[in-house]
N, C-alpha and C. Protein backbone atom coordinates (compact mmCIF):
# COMPACT_ATOMS: atom_id res chain seq x y z
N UNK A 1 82.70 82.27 2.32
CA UNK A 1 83.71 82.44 3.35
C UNK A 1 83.44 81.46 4.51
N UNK A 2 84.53 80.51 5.28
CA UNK A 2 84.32 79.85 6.08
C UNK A 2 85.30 80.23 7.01
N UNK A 3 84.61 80.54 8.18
CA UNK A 3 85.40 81.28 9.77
C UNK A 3 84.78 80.17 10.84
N UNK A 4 86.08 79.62 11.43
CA UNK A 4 86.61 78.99 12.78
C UNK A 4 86.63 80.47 13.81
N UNK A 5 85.65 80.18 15.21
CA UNK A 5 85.73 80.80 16.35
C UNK A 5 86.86 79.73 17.21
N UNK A 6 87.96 80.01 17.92
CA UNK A 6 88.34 79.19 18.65
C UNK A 6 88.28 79.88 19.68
N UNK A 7 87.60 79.85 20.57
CA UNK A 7 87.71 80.50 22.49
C UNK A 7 86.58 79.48 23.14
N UNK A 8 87.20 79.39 24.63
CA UNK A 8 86.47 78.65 25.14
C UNK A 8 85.46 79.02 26.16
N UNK A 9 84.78 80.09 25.43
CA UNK A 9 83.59 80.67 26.13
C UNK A 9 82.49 80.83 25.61
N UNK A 10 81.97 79.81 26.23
CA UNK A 10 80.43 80.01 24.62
C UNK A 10 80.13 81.39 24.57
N UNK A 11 80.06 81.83 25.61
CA UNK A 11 79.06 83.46 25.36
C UNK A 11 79.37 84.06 24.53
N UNK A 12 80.85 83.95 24.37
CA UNK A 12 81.55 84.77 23.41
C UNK A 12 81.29 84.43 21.90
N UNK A 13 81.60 83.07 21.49
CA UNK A 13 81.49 82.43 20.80
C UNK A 13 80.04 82.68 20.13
N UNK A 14 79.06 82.56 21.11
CA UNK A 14 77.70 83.17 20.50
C UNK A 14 77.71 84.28 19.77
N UNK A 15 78.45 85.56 20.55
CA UNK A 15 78.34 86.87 20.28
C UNK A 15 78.75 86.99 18.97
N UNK A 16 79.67 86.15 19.04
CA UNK A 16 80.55 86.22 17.68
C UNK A 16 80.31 85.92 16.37
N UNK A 17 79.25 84.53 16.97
CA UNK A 17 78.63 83.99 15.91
C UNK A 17 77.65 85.13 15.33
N UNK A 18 76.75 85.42 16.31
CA UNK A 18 75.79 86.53 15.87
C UNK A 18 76.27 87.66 14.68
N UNK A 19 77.63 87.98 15.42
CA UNK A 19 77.72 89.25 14.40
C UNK A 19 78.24 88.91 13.03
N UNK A 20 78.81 87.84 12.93
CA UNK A 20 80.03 86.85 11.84
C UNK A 20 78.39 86.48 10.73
N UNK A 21 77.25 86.22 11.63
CA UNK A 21 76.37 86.06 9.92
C UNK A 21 75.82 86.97 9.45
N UNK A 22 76.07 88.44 9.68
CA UNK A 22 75.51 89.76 9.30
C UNK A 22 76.96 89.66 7.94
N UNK A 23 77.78 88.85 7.93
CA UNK A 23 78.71 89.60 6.86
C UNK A 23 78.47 88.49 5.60
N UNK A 24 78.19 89.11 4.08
CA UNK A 24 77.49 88.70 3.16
C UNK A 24 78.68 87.33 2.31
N UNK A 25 77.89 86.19 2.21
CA UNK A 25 79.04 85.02 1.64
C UNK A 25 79.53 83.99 2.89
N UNK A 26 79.01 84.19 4.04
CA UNK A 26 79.94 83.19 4.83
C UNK A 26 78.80 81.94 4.32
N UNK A 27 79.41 80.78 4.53
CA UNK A 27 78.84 79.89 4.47
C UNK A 27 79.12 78.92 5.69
N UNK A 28 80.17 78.66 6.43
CA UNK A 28 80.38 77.86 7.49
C UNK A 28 80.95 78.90 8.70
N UNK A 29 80.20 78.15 9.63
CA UNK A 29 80.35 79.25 10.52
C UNK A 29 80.93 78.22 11.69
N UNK A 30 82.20 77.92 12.07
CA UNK A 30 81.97 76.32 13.38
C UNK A 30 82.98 77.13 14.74
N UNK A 31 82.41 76.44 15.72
CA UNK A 31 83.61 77.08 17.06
C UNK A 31 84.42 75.93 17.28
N UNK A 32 85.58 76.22 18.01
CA UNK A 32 86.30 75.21 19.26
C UNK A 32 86.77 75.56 20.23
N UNK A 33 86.61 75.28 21.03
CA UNK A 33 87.06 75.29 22.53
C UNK A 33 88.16 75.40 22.99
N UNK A 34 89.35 74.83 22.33
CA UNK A 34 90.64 74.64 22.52
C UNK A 34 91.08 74.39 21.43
N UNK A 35 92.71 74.35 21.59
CA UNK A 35 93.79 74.41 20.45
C UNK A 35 93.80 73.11 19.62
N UNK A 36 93.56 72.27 20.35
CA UNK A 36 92.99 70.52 19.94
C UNK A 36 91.87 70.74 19.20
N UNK A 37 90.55 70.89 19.92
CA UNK A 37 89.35 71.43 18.68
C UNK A 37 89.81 72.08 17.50
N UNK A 38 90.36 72.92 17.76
CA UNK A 38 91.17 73.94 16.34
C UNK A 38 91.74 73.08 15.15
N UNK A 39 92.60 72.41 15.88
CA UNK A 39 93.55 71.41 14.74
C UNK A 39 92.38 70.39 13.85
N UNK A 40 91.40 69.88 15.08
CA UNK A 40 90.77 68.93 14.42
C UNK A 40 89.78 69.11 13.26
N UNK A 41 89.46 70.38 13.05
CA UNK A 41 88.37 71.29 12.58
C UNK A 41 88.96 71.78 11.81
N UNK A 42 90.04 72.28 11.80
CA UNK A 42 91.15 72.84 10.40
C UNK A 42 91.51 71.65 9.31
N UNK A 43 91.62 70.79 10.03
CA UNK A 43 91.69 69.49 9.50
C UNK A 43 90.67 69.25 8.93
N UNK A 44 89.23 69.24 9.20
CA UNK A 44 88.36 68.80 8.26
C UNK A 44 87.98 69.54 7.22
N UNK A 45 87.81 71.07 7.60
CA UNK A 45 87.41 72.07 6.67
C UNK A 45 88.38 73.35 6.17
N UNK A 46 88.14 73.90 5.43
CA UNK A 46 89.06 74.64 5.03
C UNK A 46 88.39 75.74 4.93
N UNK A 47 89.21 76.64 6.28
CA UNK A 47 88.54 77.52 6.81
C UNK A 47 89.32 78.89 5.90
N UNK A 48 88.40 79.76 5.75
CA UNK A 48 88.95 81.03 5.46
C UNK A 48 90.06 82.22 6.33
N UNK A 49 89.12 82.00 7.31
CA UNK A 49 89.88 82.75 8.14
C UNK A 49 89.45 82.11 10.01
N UNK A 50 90.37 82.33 10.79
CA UNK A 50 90.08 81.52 12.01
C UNK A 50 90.47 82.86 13.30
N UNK A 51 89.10 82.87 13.91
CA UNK A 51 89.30 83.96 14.80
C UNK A 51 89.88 83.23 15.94
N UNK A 52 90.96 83.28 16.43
CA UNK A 52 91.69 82.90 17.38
C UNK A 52 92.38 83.33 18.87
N UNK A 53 91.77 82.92 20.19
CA UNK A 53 91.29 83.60 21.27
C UNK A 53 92.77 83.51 21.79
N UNK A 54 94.25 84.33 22.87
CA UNK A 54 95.54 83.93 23.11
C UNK A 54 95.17 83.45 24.08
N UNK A 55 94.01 83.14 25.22
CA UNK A 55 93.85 81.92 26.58
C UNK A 55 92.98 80.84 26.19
N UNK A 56 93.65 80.07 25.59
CA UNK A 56 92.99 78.70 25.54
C UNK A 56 93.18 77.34 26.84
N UNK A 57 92.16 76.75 27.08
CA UNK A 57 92.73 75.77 28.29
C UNK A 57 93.77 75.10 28.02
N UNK A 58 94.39 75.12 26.98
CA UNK A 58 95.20 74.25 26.44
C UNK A 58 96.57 74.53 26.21
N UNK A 59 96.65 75.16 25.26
CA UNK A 59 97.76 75.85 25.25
C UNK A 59 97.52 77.57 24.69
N UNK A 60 98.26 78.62 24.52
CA UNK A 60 98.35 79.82 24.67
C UNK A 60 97.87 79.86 22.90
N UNK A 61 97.17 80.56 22.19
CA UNK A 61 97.05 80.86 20.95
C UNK A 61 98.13 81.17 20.40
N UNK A 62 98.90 82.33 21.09
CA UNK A 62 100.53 82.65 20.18
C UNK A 62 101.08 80.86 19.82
N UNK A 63 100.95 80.24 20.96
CA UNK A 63 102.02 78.99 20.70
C UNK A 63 101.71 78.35 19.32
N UNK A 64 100.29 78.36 18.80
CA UNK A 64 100.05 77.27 17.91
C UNK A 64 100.00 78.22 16.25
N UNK A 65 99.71 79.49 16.28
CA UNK A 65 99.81 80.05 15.34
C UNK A 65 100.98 79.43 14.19
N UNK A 66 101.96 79.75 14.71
CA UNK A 66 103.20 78.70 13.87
C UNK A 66 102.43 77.58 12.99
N UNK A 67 102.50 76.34 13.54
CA UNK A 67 102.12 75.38 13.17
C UNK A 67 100.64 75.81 12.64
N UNK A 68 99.76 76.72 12.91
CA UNK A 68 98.47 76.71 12.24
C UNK A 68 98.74 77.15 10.57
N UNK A 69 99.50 78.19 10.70
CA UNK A 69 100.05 78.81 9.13
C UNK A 69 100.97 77.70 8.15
N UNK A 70 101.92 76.96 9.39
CA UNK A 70 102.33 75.64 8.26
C UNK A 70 101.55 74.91 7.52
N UNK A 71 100.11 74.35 8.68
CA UNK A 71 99.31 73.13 8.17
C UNK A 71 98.26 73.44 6.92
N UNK A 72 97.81 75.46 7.33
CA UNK A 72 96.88 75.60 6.55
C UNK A 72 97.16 76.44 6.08
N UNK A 73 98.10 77.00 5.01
CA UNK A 73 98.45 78.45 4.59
C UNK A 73 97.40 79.04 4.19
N UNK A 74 96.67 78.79 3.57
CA UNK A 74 95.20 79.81 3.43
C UNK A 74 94.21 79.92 4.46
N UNK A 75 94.62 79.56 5.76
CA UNK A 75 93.88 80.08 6.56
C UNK A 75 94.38 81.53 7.38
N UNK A 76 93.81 82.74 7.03
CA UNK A 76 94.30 83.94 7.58
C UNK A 76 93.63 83.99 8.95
N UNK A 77 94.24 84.34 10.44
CA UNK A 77 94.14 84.21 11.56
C UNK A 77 94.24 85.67 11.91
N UNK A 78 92.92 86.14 12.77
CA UNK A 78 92.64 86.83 13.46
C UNK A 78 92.75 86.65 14.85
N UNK A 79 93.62 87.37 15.72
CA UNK A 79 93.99 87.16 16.93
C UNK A 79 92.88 88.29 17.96
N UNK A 80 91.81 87.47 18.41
CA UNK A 80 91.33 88.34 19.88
C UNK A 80 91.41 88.13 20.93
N UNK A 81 91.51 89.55 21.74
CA UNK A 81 92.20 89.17 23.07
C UNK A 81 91.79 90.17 23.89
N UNK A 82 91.78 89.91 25.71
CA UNK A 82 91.43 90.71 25.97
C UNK A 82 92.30 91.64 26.48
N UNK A 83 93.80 91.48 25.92
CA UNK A 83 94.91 91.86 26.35
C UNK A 83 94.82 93.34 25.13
N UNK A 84 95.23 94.41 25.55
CA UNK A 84 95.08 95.47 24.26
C UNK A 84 96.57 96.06 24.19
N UNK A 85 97.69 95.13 25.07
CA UNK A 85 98.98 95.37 24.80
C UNK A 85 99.63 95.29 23.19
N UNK A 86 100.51 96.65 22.63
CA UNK A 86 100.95 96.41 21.30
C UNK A 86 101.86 95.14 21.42
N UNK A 87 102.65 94.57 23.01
CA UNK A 87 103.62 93.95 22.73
C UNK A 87 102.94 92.54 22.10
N UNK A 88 101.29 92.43 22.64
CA UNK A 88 100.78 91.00 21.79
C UNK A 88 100.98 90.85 20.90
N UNK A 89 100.40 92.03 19.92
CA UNK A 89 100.12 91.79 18.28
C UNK A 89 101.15 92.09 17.42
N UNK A 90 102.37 92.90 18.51
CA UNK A 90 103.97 92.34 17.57
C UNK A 90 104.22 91.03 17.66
N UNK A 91 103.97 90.32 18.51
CA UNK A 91 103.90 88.66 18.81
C UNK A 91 103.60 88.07 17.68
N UNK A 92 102.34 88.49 18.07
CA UNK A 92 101.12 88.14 16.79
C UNK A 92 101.26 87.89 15.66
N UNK A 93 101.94 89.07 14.94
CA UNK A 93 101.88 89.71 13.48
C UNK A 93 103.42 88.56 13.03
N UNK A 94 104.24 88.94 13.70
CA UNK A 94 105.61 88.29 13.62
C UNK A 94 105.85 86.05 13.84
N UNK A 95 104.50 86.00 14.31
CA UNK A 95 104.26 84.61 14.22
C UNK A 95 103.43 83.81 13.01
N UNK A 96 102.89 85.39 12.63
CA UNK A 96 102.44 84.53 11.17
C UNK A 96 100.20 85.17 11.15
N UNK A 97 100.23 85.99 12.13
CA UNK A 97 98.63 86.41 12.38
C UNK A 97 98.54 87.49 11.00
N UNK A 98 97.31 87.60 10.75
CA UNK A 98 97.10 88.53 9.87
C UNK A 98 96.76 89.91 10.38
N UNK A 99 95.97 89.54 11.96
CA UNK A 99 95.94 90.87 12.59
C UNK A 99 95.45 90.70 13.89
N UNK A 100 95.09 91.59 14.68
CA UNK A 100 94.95 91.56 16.20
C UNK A 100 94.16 92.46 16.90
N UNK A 101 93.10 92.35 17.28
CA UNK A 101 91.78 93.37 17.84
C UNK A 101 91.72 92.51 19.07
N UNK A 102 91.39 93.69 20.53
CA UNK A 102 90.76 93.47 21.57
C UNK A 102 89.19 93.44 21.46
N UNK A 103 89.37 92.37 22.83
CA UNK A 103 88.03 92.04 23.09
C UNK A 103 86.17 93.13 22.72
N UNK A 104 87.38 94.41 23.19
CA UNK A 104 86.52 95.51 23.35
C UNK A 104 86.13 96.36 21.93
N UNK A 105 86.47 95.83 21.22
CA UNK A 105 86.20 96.17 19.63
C UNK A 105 85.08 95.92 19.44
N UNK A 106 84.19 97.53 19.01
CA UNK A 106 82.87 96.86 18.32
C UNK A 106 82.69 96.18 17.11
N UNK A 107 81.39 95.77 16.83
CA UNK A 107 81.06 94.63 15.91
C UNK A 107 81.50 95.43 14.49
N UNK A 108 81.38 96.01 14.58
CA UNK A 108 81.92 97.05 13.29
C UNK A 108 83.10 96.95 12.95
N UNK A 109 83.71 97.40 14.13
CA UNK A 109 85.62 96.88 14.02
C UNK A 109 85.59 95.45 13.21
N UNK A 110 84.95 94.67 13.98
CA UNK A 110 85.36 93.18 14.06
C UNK A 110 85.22 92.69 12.35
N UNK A 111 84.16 93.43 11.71
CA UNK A 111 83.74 92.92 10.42
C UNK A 111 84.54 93.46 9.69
N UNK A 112 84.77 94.60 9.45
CA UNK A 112 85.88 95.34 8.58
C UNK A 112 87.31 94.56 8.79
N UNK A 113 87.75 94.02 9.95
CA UNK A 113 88.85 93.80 10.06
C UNK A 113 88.92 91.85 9.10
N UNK A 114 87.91 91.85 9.54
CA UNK A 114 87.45 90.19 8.62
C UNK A 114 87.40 90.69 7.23
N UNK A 115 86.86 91.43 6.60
CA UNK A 115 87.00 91.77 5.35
C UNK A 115 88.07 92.18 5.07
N UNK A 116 89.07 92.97 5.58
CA UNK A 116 90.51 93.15 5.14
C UNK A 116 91.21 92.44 4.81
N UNK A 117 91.43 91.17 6.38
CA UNK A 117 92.11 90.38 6.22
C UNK A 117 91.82 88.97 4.63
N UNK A 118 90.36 88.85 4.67
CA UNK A 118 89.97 88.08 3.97
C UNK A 118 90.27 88.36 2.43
N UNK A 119 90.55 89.67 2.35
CA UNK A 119 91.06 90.57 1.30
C UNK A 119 92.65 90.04 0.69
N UNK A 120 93.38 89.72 1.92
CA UNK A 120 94.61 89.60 2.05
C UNK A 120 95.44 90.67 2.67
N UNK A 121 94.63 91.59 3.07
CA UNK A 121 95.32 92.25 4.39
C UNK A 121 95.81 92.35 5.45
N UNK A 122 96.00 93.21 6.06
CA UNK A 122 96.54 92.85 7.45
C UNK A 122 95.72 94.13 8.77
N UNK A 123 95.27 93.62 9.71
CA UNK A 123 94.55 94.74 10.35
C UNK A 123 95.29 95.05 11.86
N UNK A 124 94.93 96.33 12.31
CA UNK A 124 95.21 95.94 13.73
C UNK A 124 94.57 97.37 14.31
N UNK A 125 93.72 97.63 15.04
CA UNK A 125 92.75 98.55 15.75
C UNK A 125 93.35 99.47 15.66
N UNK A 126 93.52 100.91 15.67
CA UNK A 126 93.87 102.17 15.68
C UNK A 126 94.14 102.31 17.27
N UNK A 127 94.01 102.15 18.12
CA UNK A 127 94.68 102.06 19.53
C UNK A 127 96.19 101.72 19.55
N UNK A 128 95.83 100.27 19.26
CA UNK A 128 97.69 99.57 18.97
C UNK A 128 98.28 100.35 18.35
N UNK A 129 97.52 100.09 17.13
CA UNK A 129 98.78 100.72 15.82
C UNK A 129 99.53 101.91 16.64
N UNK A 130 98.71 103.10 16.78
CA UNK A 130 99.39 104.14 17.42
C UNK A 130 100.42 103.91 18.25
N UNK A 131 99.86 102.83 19.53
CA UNK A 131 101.43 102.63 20.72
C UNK A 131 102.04 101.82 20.03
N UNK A 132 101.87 101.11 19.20
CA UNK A 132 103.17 100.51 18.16
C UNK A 132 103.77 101.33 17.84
N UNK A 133 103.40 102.53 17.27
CA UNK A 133 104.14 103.69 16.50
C UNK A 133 104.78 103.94 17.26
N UNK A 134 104.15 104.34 18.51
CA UNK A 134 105.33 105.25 19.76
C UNK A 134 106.40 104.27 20.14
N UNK A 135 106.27 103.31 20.22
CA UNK A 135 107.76 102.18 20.24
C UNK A 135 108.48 101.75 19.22
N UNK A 136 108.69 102.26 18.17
CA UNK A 136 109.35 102.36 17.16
C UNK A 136 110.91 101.91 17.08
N UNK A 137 111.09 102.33 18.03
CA UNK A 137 112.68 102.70 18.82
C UNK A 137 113.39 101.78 19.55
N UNK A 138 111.99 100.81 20.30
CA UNK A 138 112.60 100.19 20.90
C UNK A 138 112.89 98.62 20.63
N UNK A 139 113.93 97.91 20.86
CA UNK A 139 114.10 97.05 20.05
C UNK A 139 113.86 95.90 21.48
N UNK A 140 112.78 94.82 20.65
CA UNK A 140 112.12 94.14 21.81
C UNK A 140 112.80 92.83 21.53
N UNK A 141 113.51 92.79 20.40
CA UNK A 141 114.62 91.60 20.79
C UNK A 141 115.67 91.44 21.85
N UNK A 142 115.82 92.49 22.50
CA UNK A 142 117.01 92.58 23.26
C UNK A 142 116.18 92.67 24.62
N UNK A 143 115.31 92.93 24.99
CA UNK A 143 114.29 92.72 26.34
C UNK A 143 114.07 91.66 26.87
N UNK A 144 114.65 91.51 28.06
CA UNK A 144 114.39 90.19 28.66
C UNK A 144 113.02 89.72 29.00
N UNK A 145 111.83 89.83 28.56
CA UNK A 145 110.90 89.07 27.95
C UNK A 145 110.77 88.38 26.96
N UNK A 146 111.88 88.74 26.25
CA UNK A 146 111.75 87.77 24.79
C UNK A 146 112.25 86.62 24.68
N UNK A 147 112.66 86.06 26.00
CA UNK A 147 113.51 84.87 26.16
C UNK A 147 112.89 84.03 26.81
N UNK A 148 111.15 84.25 27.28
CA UNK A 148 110.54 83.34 27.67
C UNK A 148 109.93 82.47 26.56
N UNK A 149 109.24 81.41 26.70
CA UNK A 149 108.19 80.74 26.13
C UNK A 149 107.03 81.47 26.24
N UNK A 150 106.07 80.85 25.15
CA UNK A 150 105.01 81.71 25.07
C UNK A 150 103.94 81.52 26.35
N UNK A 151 104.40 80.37 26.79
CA UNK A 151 103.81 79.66 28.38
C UNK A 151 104.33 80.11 29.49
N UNK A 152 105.63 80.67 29.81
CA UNK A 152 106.12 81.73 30.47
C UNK A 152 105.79 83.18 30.61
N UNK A 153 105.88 83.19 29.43
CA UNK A 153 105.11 84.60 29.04
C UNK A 153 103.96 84.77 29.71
N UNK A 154 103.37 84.07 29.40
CA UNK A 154 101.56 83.96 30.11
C UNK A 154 101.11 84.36 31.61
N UNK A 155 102.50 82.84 31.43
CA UNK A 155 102.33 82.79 33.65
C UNK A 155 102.85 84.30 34.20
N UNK A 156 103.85 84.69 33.33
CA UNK A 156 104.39 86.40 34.04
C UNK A 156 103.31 86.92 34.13
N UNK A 157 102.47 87.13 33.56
CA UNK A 157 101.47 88.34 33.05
C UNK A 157 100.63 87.95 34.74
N UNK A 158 100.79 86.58 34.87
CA UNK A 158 99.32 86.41 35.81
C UNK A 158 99.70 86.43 36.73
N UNK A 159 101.10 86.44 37.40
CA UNK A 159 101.94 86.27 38.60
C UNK A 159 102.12 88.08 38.71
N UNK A 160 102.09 89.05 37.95
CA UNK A 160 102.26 90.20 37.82
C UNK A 160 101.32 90.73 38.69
N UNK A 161 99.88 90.30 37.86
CA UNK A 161 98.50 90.59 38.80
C UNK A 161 98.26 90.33 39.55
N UNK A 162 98.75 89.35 40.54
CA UNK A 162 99.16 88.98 41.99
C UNK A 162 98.32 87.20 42.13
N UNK A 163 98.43 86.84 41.18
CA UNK A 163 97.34 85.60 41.26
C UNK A 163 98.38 84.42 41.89
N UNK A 164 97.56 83.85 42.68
CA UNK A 164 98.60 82.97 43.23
C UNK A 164 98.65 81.68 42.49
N UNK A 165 99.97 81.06 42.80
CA UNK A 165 99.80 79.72 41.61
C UNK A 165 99.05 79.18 42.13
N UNK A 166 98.12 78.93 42.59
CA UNK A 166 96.51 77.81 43.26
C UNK A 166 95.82 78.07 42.05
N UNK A 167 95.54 79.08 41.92
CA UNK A 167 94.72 80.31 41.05
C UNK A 167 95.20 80.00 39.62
N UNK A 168 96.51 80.23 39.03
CA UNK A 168 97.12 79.71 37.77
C UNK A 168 96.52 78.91 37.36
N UNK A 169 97.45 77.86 38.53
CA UNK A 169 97.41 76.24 38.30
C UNK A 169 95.63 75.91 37.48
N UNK A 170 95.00 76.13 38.44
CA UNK A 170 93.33 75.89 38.11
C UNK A 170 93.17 76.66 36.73
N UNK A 171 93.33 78.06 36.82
CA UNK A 171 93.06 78.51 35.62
C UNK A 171 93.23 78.01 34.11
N UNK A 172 94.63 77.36 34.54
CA UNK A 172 95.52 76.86 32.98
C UNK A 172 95.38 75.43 33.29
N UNK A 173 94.61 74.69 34.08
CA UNK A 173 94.36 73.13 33.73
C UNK A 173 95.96 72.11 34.45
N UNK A 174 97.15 73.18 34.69
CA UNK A 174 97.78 72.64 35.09
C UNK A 174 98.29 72.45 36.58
N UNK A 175 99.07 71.88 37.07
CA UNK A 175 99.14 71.69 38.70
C UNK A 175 99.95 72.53 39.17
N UNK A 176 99.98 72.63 40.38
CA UNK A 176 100.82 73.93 41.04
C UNK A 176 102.36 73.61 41.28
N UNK A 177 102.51 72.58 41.20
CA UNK A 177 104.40 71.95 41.13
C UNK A 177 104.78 72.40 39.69
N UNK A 178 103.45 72.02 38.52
CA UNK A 178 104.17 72.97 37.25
C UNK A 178 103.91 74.56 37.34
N UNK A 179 103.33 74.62 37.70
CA UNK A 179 103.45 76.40 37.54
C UNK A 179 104.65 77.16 38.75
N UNK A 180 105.15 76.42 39.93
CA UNK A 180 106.58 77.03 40.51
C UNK A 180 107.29 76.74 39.78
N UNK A 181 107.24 75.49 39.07
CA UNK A 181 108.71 75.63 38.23
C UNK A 181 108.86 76.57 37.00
N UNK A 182 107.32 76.63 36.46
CA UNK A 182 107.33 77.58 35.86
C UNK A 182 108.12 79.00 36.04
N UNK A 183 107.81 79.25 37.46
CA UNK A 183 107.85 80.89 38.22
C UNK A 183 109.19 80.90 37.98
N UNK A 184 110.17 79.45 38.59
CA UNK A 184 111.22 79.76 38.58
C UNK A 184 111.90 79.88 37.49
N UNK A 185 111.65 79.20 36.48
CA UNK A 185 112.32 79.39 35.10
C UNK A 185 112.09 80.02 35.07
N UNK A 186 110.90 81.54 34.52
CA UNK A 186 111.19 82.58 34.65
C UNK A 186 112.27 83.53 35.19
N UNK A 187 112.13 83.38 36.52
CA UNK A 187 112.78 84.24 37.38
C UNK A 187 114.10 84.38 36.87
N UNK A 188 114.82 82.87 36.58
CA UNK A 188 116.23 82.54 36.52
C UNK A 188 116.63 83.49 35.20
N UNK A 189 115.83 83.18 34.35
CA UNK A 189 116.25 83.68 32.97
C UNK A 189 115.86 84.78 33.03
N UNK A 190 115.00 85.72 34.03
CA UNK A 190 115.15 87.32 33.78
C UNK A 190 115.86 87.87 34.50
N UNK A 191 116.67 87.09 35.48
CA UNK A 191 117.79 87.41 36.64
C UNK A 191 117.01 88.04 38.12
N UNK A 192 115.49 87.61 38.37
CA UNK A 192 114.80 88.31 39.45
C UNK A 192 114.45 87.17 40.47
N UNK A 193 114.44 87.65 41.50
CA UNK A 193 114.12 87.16 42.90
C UNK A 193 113.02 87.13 43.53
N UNK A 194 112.24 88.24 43.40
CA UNK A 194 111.03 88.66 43.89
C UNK A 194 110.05 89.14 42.81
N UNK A 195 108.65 88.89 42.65
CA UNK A 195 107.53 89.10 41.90
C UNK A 195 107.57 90.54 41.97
N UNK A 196 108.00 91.38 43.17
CA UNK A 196 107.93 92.40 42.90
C UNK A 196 109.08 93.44 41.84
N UNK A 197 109.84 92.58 41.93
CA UNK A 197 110.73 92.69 41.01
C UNK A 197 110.29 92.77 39.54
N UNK A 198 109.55 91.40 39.10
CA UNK A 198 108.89 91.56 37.74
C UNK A 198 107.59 91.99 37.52
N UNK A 199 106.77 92.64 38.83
CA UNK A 199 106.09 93.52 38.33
C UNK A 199 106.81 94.59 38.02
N UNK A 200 107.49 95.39 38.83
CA UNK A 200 108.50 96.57 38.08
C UNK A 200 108.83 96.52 36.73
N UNK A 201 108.75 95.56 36.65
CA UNK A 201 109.79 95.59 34.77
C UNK A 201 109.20 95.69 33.43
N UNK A 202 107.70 94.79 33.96
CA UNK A 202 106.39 94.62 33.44
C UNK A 202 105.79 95.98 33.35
N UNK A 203 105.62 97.02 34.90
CA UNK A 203 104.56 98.47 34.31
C UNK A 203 106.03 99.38 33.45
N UNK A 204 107.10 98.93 33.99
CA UNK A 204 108.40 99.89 33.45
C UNK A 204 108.26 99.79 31.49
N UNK A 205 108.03 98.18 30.99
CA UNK A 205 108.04 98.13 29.76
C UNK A 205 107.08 97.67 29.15
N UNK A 206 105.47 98.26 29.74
CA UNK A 206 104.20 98.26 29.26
C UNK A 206 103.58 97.05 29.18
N UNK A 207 104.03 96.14 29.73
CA UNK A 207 103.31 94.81 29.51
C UNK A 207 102.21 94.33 30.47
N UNK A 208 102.05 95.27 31.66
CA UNK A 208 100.73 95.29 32.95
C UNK A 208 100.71 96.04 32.80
């Protein structure tokens, strides 16, 4: 079995590594840093399965999933995050992931869910699944979140938590003239004026 770490935190990446050679048959074990590392490394090896982090400096993990399942269909993608929202891993699942565990999953979780998927399964923590269940009903095509980009998407989440675009900007590598225009494309296309506005809408339809 050969597993790609992509997050850009070594610590993590360590941790990960650590627990990823307790499971019997791996033979390549490699990280990357970003969505660029990812491609270049998929490209050389042919990875089994690729644990894949959704804040990359680069671009958002949802964004590249697409194109990761075109280039490498046998690579099954595990999405971690430290987001434990169901609305991710409907994202997720519906972009082509095999499954979706938070950060906070023990090492136990993490291996079983690698063996499932590696199986040809599909996993997703018993937390989600459940509030997936309880939204059954609701149809998230018609929610005006679904009309952002997956880079919109992002910036809501962080403009929600009150981070100012200085703060973004730095965070996501990009400048603060792109992240207002960001704000505002948002805004325009969810019909809101004020942040406090889309925090409301955000705790109203579980996404903060």
């Amino acid at each position: 079995m050969k597993i790609l770490i992509c997050d850009d935190h070594k610590i993590i990446c360590e941790g990960l590594r650590r627990i990823l050679q307790q499971l019997p048959g791996v033979t390549l074990i490699n990280e990357a840093g970003s969505a660029k590392e990812a491609f270049v490394l998929l490209n050389k090896y042919d990875f089994d399965i690729l644990l894949l982090d959704i804040s990359l400096p680069d671009k958002s993990g949802l964004d590249i999933i697409e194109s990761i399942k075109e280039q490498h269909t046998s690579t099954n993608i595990l999405m971690l995050s430290i987001f434990s929202q169901e609305h991710y891993a409907i994202r997720s699942l519906k972009l082509g992931a095999s499954g979706y565990l938070s950060k906070n999953c023990s090492s136990e979780e993490l291996l079983i869910a690698i063996k499932k998927i590696y199986n040809g399964g599909k996993y997703l923590s018993q937390s989600i699944a459940e509030n997936m269940a309880l939204h059954l009903d609701t149809d998230f095509s018609k929610m005006k979140h679904e009309i952002l980009s997956e880079r919109e998407f992002e910036i809501m989440l962080k403009l929600v938590k009150g981070m100012s675009l200085i703060d973004i900007a730095g965070e996501l590598s990009i400048s603060n003239k792109t992240v207002s225009t960001y704000r505002s494309r948002i805004m325009g296309k969810m019909g809101f004026n004020k942040n406090t506005e889309l925090a409301r809408y955000c705790i109203e339809n579980n996404l903060a």
